[in-house]
N, C-alpha and C. Protein backbone atom coordinates (compact mmCIF):
# COMPACT_ATOMS: atom_id res chain seq x y z
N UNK A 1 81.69 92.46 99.97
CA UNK A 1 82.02 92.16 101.34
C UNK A 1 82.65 93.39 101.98
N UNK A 2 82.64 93.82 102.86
CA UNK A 2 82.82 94.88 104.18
C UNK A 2 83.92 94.19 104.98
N UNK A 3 84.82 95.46 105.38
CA UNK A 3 85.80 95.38 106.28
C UNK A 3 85.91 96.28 106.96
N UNK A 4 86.50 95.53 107.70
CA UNK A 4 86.47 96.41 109.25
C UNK A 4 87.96 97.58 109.06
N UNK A 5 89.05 96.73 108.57
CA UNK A 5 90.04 97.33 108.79
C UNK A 5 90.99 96.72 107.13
N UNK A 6 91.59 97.74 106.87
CA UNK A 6 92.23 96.84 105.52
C UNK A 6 93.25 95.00 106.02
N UNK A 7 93.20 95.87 107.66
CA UNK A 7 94.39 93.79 107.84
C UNK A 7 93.19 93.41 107.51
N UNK A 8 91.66 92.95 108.08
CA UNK A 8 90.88 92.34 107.37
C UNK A 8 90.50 91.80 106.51
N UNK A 9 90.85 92.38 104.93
CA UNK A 9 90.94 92.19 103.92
C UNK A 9 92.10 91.40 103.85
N UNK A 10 93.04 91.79 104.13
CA UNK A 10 94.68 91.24 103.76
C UNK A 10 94.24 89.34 104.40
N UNK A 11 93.56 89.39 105.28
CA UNK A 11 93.82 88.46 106.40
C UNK A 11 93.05 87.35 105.89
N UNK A 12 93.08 86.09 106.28
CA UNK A 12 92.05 84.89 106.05
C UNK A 12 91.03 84.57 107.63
N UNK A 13 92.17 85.20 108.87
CA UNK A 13 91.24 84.67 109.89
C UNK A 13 91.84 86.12 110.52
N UNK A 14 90.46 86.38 112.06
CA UNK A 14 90.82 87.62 112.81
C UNK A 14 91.92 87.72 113.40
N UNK A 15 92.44 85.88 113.87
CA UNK A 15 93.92 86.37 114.26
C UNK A 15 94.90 86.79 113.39
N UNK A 16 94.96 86.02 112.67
CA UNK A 16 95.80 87.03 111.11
C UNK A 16 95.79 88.13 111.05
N UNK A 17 94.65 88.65 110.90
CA UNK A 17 93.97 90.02 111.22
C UNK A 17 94.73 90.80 112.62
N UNK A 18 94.99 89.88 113.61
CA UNK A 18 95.36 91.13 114.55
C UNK A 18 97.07 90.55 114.65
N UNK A 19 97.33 89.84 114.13
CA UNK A 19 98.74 89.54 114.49
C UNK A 19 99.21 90.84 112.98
N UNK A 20 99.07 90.54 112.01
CA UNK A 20 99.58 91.59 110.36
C UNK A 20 99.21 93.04 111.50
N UNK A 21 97.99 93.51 112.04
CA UNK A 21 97.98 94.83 112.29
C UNK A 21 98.99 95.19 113.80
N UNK A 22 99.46 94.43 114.58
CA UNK A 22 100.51 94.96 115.70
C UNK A 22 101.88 94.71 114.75
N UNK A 23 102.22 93.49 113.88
CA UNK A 23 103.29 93.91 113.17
C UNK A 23 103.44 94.90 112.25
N UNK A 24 102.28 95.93 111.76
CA UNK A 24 102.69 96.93 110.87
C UNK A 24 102.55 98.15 112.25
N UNK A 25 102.41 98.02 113.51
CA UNK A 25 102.51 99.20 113.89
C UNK A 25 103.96 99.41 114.79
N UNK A 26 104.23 97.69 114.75
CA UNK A 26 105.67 97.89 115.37
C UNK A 26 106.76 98.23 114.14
N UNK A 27 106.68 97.93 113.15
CA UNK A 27 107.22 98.09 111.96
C UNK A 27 107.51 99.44 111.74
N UNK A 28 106.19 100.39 111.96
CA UNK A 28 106.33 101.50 111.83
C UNK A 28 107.09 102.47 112.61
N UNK A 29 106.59 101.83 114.26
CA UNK A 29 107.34 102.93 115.20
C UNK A 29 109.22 102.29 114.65
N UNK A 30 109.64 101.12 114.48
CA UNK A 30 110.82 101.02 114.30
C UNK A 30 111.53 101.99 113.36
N UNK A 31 110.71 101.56 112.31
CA UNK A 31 110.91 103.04 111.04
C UNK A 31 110.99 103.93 111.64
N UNK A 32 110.48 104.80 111.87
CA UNK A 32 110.29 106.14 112.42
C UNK A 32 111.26 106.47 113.52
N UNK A 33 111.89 105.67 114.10
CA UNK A 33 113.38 105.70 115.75
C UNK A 33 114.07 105.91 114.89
N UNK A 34 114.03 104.22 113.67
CA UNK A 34 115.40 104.63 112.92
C UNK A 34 116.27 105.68 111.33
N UNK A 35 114.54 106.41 111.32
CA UNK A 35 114.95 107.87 110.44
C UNK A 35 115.36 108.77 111.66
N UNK A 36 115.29 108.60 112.60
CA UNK A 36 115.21 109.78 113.71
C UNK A 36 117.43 109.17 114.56
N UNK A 37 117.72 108.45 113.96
CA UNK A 37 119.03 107.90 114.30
C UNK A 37 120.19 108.41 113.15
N UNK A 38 121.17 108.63 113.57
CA UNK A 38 122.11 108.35 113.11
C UNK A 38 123.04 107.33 112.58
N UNK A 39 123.30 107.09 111.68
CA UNK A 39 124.66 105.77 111.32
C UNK A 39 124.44 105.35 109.88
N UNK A 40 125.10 105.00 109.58
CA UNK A 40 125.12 103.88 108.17
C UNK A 40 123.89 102.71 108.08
N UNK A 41 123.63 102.20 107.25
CA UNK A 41 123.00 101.07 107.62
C UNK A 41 123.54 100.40 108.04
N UNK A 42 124.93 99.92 108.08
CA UNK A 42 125.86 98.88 108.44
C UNK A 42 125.35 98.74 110.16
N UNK A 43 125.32 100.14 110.65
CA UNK A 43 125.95 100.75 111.54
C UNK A 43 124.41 100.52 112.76
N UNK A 44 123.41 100.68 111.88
CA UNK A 44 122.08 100.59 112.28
C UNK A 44 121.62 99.18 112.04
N UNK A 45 121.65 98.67 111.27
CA UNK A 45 121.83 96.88 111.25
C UNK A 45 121.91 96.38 112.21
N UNK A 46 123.36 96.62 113.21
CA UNK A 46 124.09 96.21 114.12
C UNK A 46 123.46 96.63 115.25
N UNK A 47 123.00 97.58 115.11
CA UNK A 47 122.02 98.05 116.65
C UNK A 47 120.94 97.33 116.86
N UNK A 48 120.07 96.76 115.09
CA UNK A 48 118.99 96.25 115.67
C UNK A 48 119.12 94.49 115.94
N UNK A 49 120.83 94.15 115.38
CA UNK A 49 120.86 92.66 115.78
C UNK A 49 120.14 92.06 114.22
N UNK A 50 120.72 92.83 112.75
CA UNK A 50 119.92 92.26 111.65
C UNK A 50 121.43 92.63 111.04
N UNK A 51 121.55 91.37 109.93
CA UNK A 51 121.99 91.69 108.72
C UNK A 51 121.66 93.17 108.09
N UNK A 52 122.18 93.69 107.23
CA UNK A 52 122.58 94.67 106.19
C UNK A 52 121.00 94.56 105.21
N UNK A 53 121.12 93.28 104.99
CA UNK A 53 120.38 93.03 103.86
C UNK A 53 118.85 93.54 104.27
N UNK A 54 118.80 92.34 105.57
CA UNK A 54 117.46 92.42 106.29
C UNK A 54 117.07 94.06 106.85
N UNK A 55 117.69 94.79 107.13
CA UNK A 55 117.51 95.71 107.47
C UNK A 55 116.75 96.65 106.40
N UNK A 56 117.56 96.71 105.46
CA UNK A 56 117.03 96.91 104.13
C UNK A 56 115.73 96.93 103.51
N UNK A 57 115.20 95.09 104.01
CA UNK A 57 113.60 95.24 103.69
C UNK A 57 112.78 95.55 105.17
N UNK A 58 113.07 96.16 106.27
CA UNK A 58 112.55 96.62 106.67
C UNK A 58 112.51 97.76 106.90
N UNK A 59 113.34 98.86 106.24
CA UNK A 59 112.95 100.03 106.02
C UNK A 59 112.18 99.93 104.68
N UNK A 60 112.29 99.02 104.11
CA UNK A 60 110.92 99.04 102.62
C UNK A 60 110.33 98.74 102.92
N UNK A 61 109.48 98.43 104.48
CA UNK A 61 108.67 97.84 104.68
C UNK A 61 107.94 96.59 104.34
N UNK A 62 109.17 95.24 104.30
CA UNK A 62 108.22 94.20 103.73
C UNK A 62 108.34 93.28 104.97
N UNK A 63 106.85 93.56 105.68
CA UNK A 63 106.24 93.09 106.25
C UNK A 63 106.09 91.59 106.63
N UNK A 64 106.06 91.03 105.88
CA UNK A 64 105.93 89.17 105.18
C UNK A 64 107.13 88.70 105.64
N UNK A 65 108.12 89.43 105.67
CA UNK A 65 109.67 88.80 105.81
C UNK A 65 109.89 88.84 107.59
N UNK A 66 108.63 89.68 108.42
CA UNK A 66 108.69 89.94 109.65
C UNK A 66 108.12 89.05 110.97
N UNK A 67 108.31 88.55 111.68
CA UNK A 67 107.07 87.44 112.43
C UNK A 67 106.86 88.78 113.59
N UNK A 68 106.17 88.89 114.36
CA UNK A 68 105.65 89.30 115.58
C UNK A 68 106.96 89.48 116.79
N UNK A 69 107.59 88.55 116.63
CA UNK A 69 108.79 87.63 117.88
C UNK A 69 110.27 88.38 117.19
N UNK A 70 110.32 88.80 115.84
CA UNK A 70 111.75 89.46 115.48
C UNK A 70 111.05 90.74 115.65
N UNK A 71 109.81 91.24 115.60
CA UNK A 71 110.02 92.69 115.88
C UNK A 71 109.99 93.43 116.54
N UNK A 72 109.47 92.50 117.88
CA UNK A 72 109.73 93.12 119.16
C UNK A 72 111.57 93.24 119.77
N UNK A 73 111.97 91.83 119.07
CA UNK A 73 112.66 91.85 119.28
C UNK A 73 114.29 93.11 118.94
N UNK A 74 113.55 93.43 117.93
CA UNK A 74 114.20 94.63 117.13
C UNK A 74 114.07 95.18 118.03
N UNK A 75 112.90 96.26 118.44
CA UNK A 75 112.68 97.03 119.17
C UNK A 75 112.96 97.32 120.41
N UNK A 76 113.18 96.10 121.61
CA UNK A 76 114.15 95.73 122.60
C UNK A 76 115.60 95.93 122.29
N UNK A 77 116.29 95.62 121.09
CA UNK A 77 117.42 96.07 121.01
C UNK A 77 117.57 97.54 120.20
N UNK A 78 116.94 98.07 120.38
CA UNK A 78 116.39 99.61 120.30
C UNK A 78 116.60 100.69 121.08
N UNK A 79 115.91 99.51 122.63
CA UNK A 79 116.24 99.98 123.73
C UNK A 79 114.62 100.56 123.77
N UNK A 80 113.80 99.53 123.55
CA UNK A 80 112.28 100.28 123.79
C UNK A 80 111.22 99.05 124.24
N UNK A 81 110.37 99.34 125.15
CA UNK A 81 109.56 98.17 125.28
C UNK A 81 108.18 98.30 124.82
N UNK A 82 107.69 97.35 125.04
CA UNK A 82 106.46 96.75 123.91
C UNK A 82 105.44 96.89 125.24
N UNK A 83 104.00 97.36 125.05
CA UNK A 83 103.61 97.43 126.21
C UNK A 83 102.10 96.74 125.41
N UNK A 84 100.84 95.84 125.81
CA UNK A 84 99.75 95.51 124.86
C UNK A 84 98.61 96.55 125.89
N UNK A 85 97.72 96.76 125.21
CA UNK A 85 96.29 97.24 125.69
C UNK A 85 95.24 96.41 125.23
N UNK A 86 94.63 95.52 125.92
CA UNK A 86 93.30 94.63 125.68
C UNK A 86 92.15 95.74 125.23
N UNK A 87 90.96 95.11 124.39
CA UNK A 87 90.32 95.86 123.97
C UNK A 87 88.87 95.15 123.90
């Protein structure tokens, strides 16, 4: 079987498919602000409105622990907005 995109594979249906691929790209830009920040984790936790812990698996990137709705939400308390492009 052929895929389009590895969420594809990961996914059972296309929305699966496109909801897993905007949460690994918000995931990522979050990563990437918050190597580019200063603070503790404590300190960076608190900025994004997450536990210590949680913060934790999202710089390990675990994805699964993320819905769509906390990671924008991260990202708003970031101080960044979410903009979509139809395709």
């Amino acid at each position: 079987m052929k895929f389009h995109s590895v969420f594809d594979a990961l996914a059972d249906t296309p929305a699966q498919s496109a909801n897993l691929k905007l949460r690994a790209e918000l995931l990522a830009h979050i990563q990437d602000t918050l190597a580019d920040m200063d603070g503790t984790q404590a300190e960076l936790a608190c900025v994004c409105g997450l536990t210590q812990p949680r913060l934790n698996d999202l710089l390990q990137g675990k994805i699964s622990k993320f819905s769509l709705d906390a990671l924008v939400n991260i990202n708003a308390n970031l101080g960044m907005e979410v903009g979509l492009v139809f395709a």
